[in-house]
PDB file of N, CA and C in Angstrom:
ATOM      1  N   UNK A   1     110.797 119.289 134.559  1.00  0.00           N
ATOM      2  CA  UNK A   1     112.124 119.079 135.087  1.00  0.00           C
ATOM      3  C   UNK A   1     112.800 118.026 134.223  1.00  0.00           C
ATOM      4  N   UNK A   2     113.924 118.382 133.960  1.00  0.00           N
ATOM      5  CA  UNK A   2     114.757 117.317 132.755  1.00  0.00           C
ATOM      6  C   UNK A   2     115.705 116.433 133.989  1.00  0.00           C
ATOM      7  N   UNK A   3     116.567 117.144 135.410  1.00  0.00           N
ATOM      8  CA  UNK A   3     117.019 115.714 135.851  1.00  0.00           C
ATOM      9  C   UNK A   3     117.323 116.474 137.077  1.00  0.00           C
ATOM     10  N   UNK A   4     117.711 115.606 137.900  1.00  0.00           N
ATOM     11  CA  UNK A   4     117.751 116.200 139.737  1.00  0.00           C
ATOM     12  C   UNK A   4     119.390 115.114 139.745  1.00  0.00           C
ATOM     13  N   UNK A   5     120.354 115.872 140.531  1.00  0.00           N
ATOM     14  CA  UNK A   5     121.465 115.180 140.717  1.00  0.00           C
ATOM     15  C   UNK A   5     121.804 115.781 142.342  1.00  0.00           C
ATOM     16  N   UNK A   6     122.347 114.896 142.669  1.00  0.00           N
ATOM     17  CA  UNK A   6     123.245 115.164 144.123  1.00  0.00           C
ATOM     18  C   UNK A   6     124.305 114.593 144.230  1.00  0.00           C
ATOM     19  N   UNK A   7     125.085 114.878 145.309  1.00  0.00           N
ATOM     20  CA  UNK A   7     126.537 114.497 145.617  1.00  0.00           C
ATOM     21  C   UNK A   7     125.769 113.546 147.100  1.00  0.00           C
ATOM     22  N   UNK A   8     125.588 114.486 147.997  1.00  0.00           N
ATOM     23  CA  UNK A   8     124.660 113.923 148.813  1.00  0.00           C
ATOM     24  C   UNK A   8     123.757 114.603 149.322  1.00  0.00           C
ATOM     25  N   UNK A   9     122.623 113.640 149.782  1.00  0.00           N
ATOM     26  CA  UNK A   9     121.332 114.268 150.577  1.00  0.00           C
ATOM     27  C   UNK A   9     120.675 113.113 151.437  1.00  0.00           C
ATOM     28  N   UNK A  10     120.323 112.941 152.788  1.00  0.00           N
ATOM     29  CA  UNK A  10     120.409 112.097 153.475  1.00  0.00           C
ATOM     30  C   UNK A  10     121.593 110.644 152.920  1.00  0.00           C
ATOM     31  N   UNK A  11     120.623 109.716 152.878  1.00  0.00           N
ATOM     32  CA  UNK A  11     121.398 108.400 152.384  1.00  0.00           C
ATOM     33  C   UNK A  11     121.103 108.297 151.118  1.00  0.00           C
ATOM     34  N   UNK A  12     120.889 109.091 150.178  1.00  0.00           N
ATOM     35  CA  UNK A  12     121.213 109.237 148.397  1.00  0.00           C
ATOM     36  C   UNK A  12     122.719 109.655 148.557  1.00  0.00           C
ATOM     37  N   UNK A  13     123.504 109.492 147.859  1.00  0.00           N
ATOM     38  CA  UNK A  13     124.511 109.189 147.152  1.00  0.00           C
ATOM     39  C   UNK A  13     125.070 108.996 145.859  1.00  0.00           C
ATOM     40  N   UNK A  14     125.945 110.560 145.428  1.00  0.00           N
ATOM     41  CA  UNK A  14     125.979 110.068 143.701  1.00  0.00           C
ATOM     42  C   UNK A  14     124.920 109.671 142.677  1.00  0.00           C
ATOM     43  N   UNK A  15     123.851 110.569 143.498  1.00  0.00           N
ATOM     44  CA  UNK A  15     122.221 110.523 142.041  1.00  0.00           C
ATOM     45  C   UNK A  15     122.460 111.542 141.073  1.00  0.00           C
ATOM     46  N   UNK A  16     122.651 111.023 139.952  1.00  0.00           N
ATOM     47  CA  UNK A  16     121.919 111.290 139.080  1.00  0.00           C
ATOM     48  C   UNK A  16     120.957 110.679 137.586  1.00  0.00           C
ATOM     49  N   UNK A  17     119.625 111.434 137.781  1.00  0.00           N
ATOM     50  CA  UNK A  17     118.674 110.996 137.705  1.00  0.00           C
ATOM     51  C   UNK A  17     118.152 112.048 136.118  1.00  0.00           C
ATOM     52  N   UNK A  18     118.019 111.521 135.163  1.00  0.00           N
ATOM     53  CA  UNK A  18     116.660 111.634 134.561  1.00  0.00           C
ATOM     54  C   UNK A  18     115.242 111.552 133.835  1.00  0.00           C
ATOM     55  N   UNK A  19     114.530 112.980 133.746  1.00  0.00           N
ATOM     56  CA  UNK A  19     113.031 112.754 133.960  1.00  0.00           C
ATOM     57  C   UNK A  19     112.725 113.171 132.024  1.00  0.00           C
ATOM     58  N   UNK A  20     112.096 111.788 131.780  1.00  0.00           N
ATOM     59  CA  UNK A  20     111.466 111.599 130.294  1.00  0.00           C
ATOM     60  C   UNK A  20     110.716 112.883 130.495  1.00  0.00           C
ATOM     61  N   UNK A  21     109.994 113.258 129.142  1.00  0.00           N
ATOM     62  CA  UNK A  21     109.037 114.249 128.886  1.00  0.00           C
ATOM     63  C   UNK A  21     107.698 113.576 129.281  1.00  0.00           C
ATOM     64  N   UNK A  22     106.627 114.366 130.167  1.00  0.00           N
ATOM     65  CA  UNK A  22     105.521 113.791 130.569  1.00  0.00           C
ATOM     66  C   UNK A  22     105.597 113.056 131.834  1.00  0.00           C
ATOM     67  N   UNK A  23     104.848 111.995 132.500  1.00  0.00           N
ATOM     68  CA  UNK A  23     105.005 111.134 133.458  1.00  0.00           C
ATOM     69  C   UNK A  23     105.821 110.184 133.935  1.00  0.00           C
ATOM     70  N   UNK A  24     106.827 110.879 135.400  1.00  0.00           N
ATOM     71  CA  UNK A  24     107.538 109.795 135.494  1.00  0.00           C
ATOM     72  C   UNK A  24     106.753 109.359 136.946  1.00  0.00           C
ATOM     73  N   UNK A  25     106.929 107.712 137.006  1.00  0.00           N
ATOM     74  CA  UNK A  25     107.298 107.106 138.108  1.00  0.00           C
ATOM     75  C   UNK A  25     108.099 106.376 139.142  1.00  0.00           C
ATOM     76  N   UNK A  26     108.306 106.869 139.788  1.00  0.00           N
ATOM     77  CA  UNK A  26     109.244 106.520 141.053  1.00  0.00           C
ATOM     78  C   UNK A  26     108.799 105.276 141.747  1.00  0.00           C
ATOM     79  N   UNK A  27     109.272 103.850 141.465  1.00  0.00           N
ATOM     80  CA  UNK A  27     108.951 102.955 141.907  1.00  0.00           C
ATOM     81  C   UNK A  27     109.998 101.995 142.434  1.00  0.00           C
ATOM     82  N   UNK A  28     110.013 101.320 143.686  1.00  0.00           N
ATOM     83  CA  UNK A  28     110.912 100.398 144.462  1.00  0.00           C
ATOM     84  C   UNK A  28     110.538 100.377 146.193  1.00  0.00           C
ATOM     85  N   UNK A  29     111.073  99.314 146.080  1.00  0.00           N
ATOM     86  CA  UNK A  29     110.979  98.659 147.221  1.00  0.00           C
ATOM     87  C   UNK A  29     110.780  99.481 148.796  1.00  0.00           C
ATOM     88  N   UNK A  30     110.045  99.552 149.586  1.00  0.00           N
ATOM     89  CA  UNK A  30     110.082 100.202 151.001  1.00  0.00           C
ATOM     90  C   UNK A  30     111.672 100.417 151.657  1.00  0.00           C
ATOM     91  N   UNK A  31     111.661 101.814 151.980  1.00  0.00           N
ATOM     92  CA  UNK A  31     113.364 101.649 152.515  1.00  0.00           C
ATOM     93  C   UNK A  31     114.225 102.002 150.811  1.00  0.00           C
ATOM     94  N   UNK A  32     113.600 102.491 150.453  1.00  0.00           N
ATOM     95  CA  UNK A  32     114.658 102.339 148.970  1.00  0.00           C
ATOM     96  C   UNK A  32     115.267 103.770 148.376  1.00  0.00           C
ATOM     97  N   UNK A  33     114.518 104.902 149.047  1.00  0.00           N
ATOM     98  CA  UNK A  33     115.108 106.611 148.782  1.00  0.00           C
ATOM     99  C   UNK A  33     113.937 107.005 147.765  1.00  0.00           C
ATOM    100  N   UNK A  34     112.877 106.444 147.619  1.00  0.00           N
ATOM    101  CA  UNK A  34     111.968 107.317 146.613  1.00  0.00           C
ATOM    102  C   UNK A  34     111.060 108.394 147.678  1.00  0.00           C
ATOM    103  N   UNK A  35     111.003 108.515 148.974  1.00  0.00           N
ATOM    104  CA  UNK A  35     110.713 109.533 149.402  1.00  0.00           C
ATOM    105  C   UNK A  35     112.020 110.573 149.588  1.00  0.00           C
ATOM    106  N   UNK A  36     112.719 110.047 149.720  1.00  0.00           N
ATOM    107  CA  UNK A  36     113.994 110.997 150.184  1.00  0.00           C
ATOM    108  C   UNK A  36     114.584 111.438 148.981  1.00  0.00           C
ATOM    109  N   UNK A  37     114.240 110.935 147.719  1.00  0.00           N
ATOM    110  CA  UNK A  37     114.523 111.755 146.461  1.00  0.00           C
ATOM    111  C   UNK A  37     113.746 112.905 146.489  1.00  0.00           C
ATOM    112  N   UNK A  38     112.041 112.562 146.722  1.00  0.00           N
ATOM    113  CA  UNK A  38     110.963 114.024 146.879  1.00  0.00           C
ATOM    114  C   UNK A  38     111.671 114.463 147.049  1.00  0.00           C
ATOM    115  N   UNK A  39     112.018 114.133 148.476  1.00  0.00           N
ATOM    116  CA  UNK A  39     112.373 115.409 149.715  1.00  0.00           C
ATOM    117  C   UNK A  39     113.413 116.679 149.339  1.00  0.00           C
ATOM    118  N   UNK A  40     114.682 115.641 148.414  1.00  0.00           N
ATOM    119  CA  UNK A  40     115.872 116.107 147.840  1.00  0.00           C
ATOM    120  C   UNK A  40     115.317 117.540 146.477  1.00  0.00           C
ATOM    121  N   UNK A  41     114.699 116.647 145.963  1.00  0.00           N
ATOM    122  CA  UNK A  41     114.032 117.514 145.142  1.00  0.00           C
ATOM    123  C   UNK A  41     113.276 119.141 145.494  1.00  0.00           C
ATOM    124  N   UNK A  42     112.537 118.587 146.305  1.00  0.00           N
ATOM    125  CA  UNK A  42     111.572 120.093 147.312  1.00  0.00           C
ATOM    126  C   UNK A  42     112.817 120.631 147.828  1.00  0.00           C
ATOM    127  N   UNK A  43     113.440 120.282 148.539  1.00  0.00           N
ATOM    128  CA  UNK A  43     114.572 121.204 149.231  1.00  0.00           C
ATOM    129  C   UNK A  43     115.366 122.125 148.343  1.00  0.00           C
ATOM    130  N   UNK A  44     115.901 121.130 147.365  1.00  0.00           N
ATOM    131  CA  UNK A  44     116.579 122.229 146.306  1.00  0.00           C
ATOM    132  C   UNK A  44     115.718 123.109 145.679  1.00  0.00           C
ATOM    133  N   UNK A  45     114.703 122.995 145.459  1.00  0.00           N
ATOM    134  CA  UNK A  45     113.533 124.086 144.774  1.00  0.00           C
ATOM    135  C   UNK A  45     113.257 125.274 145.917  1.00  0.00           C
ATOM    136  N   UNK A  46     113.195 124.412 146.878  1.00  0.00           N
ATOM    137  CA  UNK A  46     112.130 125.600 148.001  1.00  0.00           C
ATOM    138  C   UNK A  46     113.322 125.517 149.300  1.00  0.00           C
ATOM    139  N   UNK A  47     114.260 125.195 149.538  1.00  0.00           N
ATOM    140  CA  UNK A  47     114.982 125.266 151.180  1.00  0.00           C
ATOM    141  C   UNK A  47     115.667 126.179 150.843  1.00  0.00           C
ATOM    142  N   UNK A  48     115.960 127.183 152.055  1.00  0.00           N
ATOM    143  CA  UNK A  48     116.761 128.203 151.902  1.00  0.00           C
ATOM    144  C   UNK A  48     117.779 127.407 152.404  1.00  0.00           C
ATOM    145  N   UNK A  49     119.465 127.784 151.783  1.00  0.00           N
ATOM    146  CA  UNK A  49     120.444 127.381 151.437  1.00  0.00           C
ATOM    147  C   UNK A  49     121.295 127.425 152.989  1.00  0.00           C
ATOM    148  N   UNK A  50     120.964 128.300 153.762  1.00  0.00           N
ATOM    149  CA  UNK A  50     121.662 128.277 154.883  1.00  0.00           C
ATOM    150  C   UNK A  50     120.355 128.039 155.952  1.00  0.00           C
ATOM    151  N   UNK A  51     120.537 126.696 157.093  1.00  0.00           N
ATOM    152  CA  UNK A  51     119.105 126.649 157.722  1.00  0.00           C
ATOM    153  C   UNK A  51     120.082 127.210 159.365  1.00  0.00           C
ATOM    154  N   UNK A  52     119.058 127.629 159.407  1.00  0.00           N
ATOM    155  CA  UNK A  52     118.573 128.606 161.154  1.00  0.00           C
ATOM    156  C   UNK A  52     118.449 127.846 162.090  1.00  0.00           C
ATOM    157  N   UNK A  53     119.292 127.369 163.204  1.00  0.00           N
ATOM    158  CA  UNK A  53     119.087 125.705 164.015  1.00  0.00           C
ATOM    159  C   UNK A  53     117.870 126.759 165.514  1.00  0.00           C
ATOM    160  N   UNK A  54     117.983 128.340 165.023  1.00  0.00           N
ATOM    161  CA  UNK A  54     116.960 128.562 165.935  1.00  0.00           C
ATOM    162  C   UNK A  54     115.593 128.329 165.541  1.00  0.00           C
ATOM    163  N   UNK A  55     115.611 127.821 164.367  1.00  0.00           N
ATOM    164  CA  UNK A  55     113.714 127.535 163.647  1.00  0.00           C
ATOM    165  C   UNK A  55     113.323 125.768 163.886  1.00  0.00           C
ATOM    166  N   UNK A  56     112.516 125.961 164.473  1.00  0.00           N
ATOM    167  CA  UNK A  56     111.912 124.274 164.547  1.00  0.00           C
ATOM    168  C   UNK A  56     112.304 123.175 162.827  1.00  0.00           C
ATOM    169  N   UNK A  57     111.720 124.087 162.472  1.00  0.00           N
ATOM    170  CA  UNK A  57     110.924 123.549 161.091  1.00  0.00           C
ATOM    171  C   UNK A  57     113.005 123.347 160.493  1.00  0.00           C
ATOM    172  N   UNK A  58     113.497 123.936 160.163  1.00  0.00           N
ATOM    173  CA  UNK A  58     115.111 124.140 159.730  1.00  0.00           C
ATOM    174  C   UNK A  58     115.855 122.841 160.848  1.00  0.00           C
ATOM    175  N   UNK A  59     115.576 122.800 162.290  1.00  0.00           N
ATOM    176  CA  UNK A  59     116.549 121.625 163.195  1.00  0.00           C
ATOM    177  C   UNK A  59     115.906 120.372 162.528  1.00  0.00           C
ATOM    178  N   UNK A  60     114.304 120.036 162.353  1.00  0.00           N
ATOM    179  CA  UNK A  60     114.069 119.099 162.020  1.00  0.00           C
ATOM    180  C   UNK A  60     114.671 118.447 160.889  1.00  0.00           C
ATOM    181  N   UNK A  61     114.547 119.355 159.516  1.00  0.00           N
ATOM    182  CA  UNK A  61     115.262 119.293 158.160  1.00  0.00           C
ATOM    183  C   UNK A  61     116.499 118.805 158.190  1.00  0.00           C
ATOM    184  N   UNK A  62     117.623 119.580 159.636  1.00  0.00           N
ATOM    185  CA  UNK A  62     119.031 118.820 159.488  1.00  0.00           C
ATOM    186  C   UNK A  62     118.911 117.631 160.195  1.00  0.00           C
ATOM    187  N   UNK A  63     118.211 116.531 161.233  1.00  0.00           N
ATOM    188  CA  UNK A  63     117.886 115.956 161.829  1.00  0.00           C
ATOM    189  C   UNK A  63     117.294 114.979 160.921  1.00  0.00           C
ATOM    190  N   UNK A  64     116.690 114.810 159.788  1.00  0.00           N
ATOM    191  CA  UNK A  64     116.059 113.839 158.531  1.00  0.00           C
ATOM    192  C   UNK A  64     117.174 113.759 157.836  1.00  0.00           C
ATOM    193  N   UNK A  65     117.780 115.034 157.313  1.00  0.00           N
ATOM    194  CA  UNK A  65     118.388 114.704 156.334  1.00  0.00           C
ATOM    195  C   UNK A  65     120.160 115.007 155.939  1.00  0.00           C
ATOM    196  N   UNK A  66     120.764 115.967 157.210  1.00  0.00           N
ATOM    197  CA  UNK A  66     121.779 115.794 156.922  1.00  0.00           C
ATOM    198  C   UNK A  66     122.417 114.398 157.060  1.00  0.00           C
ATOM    199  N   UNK A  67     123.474 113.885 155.872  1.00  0.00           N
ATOM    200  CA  UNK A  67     124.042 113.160 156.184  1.00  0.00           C
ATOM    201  C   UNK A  67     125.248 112.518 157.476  1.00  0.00           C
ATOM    202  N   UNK A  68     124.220 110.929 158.495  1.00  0.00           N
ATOM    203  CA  UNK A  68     125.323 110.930 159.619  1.00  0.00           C
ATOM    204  C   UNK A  68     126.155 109.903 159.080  1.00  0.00           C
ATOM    205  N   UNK A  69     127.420 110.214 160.295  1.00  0.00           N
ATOM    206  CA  UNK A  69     127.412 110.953 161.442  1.00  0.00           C
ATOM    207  C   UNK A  69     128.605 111.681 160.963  1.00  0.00           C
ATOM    208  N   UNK A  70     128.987 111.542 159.495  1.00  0.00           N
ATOM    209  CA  UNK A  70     130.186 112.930 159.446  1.00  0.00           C
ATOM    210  C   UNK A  70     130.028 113.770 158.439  1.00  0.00           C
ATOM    211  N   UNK A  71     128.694 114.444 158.221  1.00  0.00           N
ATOM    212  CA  UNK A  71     128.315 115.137 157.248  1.00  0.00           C
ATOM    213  C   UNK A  71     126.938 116.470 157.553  1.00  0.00           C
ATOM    214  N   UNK A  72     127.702 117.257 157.262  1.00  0.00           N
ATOM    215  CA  UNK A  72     126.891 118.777 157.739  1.00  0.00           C
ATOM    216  C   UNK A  72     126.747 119.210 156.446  1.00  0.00           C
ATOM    217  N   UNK A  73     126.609 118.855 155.131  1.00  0.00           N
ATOM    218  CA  UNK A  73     126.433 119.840 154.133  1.00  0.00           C
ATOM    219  C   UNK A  73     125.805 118.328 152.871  1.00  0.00           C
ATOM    220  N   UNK A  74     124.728 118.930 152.223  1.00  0.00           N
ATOM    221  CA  UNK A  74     124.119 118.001 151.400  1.00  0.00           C
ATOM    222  C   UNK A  74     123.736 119.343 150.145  1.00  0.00           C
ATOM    223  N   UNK A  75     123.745 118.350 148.941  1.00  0.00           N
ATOM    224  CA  UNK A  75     123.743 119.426 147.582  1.00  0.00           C
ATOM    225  C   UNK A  75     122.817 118.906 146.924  1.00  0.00           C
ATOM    226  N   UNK A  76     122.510 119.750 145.984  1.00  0.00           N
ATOM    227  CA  UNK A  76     121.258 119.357 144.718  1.00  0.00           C
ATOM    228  C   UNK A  76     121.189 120.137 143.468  1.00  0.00           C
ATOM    229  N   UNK A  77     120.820 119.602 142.512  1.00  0.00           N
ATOM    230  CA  UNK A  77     121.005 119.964 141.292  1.00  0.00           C
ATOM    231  C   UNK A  77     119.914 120.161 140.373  1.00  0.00           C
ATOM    232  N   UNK A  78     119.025 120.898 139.948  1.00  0.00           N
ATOM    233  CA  UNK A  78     117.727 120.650 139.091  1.00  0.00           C
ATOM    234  C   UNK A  78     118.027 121.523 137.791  1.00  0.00           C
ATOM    235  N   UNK A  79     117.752 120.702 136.844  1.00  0.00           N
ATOM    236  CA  UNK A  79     117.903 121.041 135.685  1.00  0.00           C
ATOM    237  C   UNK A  79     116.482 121.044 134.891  1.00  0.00           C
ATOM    238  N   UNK A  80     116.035 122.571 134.568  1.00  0.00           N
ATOM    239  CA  UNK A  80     114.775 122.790 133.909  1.00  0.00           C
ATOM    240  C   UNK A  80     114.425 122.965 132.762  1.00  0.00           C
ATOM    241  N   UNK A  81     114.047 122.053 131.893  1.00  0.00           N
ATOM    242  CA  UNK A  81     114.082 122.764 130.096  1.00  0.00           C
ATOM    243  C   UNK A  81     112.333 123.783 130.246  1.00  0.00           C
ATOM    244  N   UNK A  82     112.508 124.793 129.412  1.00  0.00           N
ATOM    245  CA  UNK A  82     111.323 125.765 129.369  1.00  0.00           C
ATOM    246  C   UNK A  82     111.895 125.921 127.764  1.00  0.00           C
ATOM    247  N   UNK A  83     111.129 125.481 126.525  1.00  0.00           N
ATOM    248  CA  UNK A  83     110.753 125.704 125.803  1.00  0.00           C
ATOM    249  C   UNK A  83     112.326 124.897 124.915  1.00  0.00           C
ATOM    250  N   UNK A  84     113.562 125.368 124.172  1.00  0.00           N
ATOM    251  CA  UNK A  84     114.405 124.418 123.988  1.00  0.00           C
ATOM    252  C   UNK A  84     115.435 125.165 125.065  1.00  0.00           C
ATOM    253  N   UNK A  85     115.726 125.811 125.933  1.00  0.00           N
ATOM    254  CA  UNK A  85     116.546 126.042 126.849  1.00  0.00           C
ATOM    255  C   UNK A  85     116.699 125.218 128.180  1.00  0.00           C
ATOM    256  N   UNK A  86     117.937 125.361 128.584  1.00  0.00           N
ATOM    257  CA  UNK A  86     118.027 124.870 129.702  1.00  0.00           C
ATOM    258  C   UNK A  86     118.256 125.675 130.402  1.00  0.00           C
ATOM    259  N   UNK A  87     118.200 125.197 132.186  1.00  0.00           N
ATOM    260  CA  UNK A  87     118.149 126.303 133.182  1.00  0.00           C
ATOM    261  C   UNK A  87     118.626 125.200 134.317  1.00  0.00           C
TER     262      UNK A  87
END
């Protein structure tokens, strides 16, 4: 992955982020968004784009992470190099 950006996703705000070639680490303080970047990250890879408030697993997801209390819609951005292309 070359860089992950958002507008918003829980309490991230205006990230954008990127990832050197090889090992990165995510390091700071407790309370600081390095889990809620994961999270940002997995969602845009793997969440289906419209969630189902009849599925457990989908109410919980808007309940973590939509942004409160005046925000119903959170975005993400992943940018993949595979060989010299981008994606």
């Amino acid at each position: 992955m070359k860089r992950f950006s958002c507008s918003r996703f829980a309490g991230l705000k205006d990230i954008n982020i990127r990832f050197k070639k090889g090992l990165n680490v995510i390091l700071g303080p407790n309370e600081s968004g390095k889990s809620t970047l994961v999270e940002g990250i997995y969602a845009t890879l793997f969440k289906e784009p419209k969630l189902r408030m009849s599925v457990t697993s989908d109410k919980e997801f808007h309940k973590r992470f939509m942004p409160h209390p005046d925000g119903d819609v959170i975005d993400g951005e992943i940018t993949i190099c595979v060989g010299d292309k981008e994606y």
